[in-house]
PDB file of N, CA and C in Angstrom:
ATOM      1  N   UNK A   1       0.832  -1.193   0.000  1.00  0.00           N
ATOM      2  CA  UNK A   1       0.000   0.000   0.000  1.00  0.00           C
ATOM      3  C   UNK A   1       0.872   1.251   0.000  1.00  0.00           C
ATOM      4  N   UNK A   2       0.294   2.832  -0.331  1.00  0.00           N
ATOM      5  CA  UNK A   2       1.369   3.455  -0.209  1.00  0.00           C
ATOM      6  C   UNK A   2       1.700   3.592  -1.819  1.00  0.00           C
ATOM      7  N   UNK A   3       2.767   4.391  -1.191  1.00  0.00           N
ATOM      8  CA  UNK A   3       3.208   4.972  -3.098  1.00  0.00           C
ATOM      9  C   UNK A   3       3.788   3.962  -3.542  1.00  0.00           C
ATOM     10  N   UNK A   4       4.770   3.100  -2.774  1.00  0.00           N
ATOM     11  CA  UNK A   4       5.501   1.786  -3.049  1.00  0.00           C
ATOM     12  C   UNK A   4       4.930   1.085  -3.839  1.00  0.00           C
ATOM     13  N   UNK A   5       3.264   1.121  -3.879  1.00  0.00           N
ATOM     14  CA  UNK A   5       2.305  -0.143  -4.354  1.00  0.00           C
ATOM     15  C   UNK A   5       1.983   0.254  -5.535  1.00  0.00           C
ATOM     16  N   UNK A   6       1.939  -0.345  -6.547  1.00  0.00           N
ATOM     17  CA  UNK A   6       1.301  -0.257  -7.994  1.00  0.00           C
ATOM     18  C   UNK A   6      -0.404  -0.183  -8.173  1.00  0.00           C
ATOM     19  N   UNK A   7      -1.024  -0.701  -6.917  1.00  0.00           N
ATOM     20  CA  UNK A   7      -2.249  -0.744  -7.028  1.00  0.00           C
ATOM     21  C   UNK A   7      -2.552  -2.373  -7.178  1.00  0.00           C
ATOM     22  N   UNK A   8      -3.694  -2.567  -7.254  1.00  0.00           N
ATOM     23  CA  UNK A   8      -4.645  -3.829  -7.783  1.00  0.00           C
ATOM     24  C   UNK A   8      -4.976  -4.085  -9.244  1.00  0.00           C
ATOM     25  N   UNK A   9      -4.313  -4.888  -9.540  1.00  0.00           N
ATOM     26  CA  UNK A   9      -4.546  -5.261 -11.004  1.00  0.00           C
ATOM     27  C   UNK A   9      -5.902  -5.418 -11.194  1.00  0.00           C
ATOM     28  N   UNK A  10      -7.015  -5.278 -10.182  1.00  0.00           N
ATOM     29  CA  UNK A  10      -8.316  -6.128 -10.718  1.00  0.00           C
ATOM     30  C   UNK A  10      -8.902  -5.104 -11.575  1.00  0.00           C
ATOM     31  N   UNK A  11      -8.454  -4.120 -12.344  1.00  0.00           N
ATOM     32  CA  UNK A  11      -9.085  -2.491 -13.031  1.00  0.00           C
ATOM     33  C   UNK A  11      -7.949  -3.464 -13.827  1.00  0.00           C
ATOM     34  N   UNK A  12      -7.329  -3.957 -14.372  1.00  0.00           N
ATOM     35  CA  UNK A  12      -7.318  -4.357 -15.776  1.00  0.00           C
ATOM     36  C   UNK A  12      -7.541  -5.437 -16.316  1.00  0.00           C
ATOM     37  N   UNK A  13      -7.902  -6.478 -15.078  1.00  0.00           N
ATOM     38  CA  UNK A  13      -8.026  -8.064 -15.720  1.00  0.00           C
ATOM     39  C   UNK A  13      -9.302  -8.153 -16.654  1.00  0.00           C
ATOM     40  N   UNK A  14     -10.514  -7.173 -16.382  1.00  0.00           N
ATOM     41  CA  UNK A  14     -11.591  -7.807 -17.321  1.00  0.00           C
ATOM     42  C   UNK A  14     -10.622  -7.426 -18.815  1.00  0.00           C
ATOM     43  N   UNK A  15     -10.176  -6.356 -19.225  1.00  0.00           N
ATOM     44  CA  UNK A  15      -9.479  -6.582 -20.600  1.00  0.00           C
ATOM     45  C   UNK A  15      -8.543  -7.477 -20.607  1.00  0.00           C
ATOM     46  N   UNK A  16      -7.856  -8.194 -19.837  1.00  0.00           N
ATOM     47  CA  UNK A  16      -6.995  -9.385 -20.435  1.00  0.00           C
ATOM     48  C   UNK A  16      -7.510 -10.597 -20.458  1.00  0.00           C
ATOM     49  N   UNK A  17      -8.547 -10.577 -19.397  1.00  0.00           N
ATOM     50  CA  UNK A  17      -9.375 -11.681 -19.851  1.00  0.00           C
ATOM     51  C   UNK A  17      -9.669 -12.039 -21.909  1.00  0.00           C
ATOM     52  N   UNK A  18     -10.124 -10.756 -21.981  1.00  0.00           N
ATOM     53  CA  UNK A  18     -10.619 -10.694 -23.588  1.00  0.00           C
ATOM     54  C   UNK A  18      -9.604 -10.243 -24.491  1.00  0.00           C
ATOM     55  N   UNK A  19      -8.445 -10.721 -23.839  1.00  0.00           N
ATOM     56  CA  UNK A  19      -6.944 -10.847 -24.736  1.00  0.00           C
ATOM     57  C   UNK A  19      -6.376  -9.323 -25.379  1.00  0.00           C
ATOM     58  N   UNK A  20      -6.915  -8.226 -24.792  1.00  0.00           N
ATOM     59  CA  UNK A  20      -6.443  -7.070 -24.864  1.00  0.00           C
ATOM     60  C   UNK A  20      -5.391  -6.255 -23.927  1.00  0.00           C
ATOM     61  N   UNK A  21      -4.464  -5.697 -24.988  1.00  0.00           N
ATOM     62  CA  UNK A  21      -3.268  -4.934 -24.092  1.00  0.00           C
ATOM     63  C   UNK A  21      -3.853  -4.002 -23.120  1.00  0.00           C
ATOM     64  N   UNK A  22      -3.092  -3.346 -22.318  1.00  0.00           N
ATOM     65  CA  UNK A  22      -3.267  -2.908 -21.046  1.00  0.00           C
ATOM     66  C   UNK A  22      -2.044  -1.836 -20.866  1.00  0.00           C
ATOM     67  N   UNK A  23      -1.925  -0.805 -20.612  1.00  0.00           N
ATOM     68  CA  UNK A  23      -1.056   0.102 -19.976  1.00  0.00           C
ATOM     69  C   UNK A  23      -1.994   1.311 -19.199  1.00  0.00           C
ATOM     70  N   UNK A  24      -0.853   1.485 -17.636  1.00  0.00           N
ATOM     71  CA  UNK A  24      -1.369   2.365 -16.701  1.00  0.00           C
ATOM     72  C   UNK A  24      -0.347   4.035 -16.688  1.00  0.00           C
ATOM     73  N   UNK A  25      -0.881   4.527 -17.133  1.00  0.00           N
ATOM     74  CA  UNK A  25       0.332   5.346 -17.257  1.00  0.00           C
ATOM     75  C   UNK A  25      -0.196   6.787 -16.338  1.00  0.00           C
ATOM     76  N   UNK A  26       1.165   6.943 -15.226  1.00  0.00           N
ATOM     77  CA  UNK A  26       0.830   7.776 -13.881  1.00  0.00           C
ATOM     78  C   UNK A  26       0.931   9.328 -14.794  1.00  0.00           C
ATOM     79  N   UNK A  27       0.122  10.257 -14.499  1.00  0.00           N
ATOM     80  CA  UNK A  27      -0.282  11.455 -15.071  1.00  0.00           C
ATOM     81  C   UNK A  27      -0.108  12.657 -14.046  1.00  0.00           C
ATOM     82  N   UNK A  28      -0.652  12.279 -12.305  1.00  0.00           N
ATOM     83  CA  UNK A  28      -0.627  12.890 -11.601  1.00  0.00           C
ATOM     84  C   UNK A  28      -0.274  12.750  -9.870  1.00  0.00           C
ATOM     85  N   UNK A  29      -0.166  13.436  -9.167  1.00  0.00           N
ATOM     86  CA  UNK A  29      -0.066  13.280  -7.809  1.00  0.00           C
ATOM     87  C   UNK A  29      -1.477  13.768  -6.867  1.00  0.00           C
ATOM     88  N   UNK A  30      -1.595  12.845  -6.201  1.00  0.00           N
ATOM     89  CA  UNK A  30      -3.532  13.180  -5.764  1.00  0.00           C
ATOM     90  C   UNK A  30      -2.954  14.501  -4.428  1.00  0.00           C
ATOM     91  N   UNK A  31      -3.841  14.946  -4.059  1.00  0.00           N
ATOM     92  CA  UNK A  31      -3.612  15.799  -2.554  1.00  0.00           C
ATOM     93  C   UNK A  31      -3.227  15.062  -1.716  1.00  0.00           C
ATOM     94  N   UNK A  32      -3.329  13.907  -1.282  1.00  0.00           N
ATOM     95  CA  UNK A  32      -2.960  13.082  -0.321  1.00  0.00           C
ATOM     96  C   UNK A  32      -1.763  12.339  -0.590  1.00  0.00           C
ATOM     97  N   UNK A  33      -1.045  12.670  -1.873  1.00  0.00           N
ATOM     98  CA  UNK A  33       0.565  12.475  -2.116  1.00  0.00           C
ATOM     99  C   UNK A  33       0.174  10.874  -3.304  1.00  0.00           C
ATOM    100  N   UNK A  34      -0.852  10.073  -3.173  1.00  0.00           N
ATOM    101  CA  UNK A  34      -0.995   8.899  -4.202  1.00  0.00           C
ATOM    102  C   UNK A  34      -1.312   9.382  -5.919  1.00  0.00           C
ATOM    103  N   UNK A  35      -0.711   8.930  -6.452  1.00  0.00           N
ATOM    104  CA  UNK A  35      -0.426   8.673  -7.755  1.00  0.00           C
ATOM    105  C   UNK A  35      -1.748   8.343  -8.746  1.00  0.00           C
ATOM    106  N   UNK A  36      -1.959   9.339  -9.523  1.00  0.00           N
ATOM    107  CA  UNK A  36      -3.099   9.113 -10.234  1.00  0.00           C
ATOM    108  C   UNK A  36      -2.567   9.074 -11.730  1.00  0.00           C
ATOM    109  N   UNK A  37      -3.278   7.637 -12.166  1.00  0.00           N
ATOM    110  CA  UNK A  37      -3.009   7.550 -13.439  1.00  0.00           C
ATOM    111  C   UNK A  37      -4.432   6.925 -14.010  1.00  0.00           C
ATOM    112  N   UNK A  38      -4.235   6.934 -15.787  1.00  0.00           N
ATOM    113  CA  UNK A  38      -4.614   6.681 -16.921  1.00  0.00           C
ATOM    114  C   UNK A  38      -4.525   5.576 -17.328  1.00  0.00           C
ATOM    115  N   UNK A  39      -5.552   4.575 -17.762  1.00  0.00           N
ATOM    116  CA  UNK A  39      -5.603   3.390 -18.010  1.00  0.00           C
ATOM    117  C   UNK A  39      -5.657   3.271 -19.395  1.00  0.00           C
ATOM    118  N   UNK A  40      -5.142   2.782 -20.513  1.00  0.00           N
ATOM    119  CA  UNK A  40      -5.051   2.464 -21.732  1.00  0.00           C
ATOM    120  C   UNK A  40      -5.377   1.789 -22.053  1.00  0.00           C
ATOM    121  N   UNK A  41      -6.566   1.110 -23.167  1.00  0.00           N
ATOM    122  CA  UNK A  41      -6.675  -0.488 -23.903  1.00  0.00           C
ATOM    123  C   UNK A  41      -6.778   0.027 -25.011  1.00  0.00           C
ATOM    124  N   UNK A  42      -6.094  -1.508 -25.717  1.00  0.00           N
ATOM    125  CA  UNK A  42      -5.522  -1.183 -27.581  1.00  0.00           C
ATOM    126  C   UNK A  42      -6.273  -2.228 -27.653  1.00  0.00           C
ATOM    127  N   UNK A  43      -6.215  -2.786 -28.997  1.00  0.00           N
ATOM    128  CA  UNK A  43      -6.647  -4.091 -29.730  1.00  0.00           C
ATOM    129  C   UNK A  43      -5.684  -4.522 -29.536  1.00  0.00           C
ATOM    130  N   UNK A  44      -5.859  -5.806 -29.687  1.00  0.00           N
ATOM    131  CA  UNK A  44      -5.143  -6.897 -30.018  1.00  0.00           C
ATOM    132  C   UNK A  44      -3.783  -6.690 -31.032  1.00  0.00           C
ATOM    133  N   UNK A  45      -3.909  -6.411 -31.736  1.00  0.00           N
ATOM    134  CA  UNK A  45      -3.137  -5.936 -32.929  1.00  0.00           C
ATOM    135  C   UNK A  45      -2.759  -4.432 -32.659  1.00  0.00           C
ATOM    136  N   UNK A  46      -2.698  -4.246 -31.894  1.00  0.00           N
ATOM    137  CA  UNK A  46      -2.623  -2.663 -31.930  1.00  0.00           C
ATOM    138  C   UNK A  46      -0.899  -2.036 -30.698  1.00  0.00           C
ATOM    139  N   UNK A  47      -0.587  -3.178 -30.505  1.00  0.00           N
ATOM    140  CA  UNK A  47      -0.282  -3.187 -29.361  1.00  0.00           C
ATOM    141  C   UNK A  47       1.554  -2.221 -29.269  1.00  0.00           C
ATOM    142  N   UNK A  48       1.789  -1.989 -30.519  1.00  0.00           N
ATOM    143  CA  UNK A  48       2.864  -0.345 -30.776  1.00  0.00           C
ATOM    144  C   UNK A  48       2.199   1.079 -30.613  1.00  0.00           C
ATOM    145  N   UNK A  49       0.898   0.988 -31.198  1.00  0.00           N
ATOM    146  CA  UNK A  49       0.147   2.154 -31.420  1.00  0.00           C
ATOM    147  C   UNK A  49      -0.390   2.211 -29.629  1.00  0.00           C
ATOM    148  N   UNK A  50      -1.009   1.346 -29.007  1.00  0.00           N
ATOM    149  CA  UNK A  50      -0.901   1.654 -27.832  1.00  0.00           C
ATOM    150  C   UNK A  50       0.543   2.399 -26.730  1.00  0.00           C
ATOM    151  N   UNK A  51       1.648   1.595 -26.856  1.00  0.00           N
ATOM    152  CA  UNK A  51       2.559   2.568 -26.310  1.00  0.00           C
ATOM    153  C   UNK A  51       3.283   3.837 -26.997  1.00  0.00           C
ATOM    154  N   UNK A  52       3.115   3.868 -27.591  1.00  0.00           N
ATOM    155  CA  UNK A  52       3.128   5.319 -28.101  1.00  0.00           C
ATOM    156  C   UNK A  52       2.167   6.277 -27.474  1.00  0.00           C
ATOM    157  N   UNK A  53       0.631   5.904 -27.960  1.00  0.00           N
ATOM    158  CA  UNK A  53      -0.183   6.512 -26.900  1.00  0.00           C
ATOM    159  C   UNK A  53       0.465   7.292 -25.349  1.00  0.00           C
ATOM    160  N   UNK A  54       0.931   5.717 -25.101  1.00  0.00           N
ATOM    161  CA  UNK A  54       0.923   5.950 -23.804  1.00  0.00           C
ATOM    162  C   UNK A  54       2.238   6.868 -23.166  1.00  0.00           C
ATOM    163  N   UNK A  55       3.066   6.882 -24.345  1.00  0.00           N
ATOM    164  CA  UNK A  55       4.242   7.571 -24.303  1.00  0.00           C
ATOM    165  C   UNK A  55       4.078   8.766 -24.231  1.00  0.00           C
ATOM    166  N   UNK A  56       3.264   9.342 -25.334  1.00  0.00           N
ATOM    167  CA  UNK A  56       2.944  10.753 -24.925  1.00  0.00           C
ATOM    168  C   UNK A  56       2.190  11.083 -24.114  1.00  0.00           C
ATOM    169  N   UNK A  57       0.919  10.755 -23.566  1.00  0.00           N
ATOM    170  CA  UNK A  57       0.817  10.701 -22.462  1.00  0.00           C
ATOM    171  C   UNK A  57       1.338  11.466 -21.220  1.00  0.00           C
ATOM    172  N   UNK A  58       2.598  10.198 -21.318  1.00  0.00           N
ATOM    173  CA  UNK A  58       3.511  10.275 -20.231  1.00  0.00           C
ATOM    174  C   UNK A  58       4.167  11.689 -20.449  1.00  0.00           C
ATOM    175  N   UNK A  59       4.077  11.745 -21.886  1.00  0.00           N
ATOM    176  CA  UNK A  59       5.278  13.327 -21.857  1.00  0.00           C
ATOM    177  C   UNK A  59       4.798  14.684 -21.827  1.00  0.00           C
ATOM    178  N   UNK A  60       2.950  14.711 -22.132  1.00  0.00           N
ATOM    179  CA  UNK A  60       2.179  15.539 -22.026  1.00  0.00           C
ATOM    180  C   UNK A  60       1.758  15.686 -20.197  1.00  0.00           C
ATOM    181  N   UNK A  61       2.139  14.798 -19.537  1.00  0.00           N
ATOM    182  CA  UNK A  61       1.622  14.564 -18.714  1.00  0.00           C
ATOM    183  C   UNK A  61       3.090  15.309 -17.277  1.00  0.00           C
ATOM    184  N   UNK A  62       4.383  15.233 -17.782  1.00  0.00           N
ATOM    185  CA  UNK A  62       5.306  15.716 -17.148  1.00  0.00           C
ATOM    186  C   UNK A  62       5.778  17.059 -17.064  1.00  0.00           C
ATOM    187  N   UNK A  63       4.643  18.174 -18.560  1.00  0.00           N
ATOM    188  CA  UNK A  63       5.064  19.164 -18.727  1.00  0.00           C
ATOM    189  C   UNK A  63       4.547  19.618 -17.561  1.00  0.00           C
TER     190      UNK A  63
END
C-alpha cells in the first residue's frame, strides 16, 4: 500500500481476460501524495500504437 504499491490489477483483468493490451500510465499526484493515473486499452493488434499513446501521455503529462 502506499506509493511503493502499484495498485490492484483487478481495473485491468476484465481486458486481459478478452486478450487485450493494457497500460497504466501515472499522469498525476492526488492531494494526499498517491499517484493518479490513466488506463489504456488497444486491440489486439494494436499493441505499438498503444505505447506510443501511452508515451505521450507520459510526456504531455510531465510538462
Amino acid at each position: 500500500h502506499g506509493l511503493g504499491a502499484t495498485g490492484s490489477p483487478v481495473l485491468s483483468r476484465p481486458w486481459q481476460l478478452l486478450g487485450l493490451p493494457v497500460v497504466t500510465v501515472p499522469v498525476a499526484t492526488a492531494p494526499g501524495g498517491l499517484p493518479l493515473g490513466v488506463q489504456l486499452v488497444g486491440r489486439p493488434d494494436a499493441v505499438p500504437e498503444l505505447f506510443r499513446a501511452a508515451r505521450w501521455i507520459e510526456g504531455v503529462a510531465a510538462r
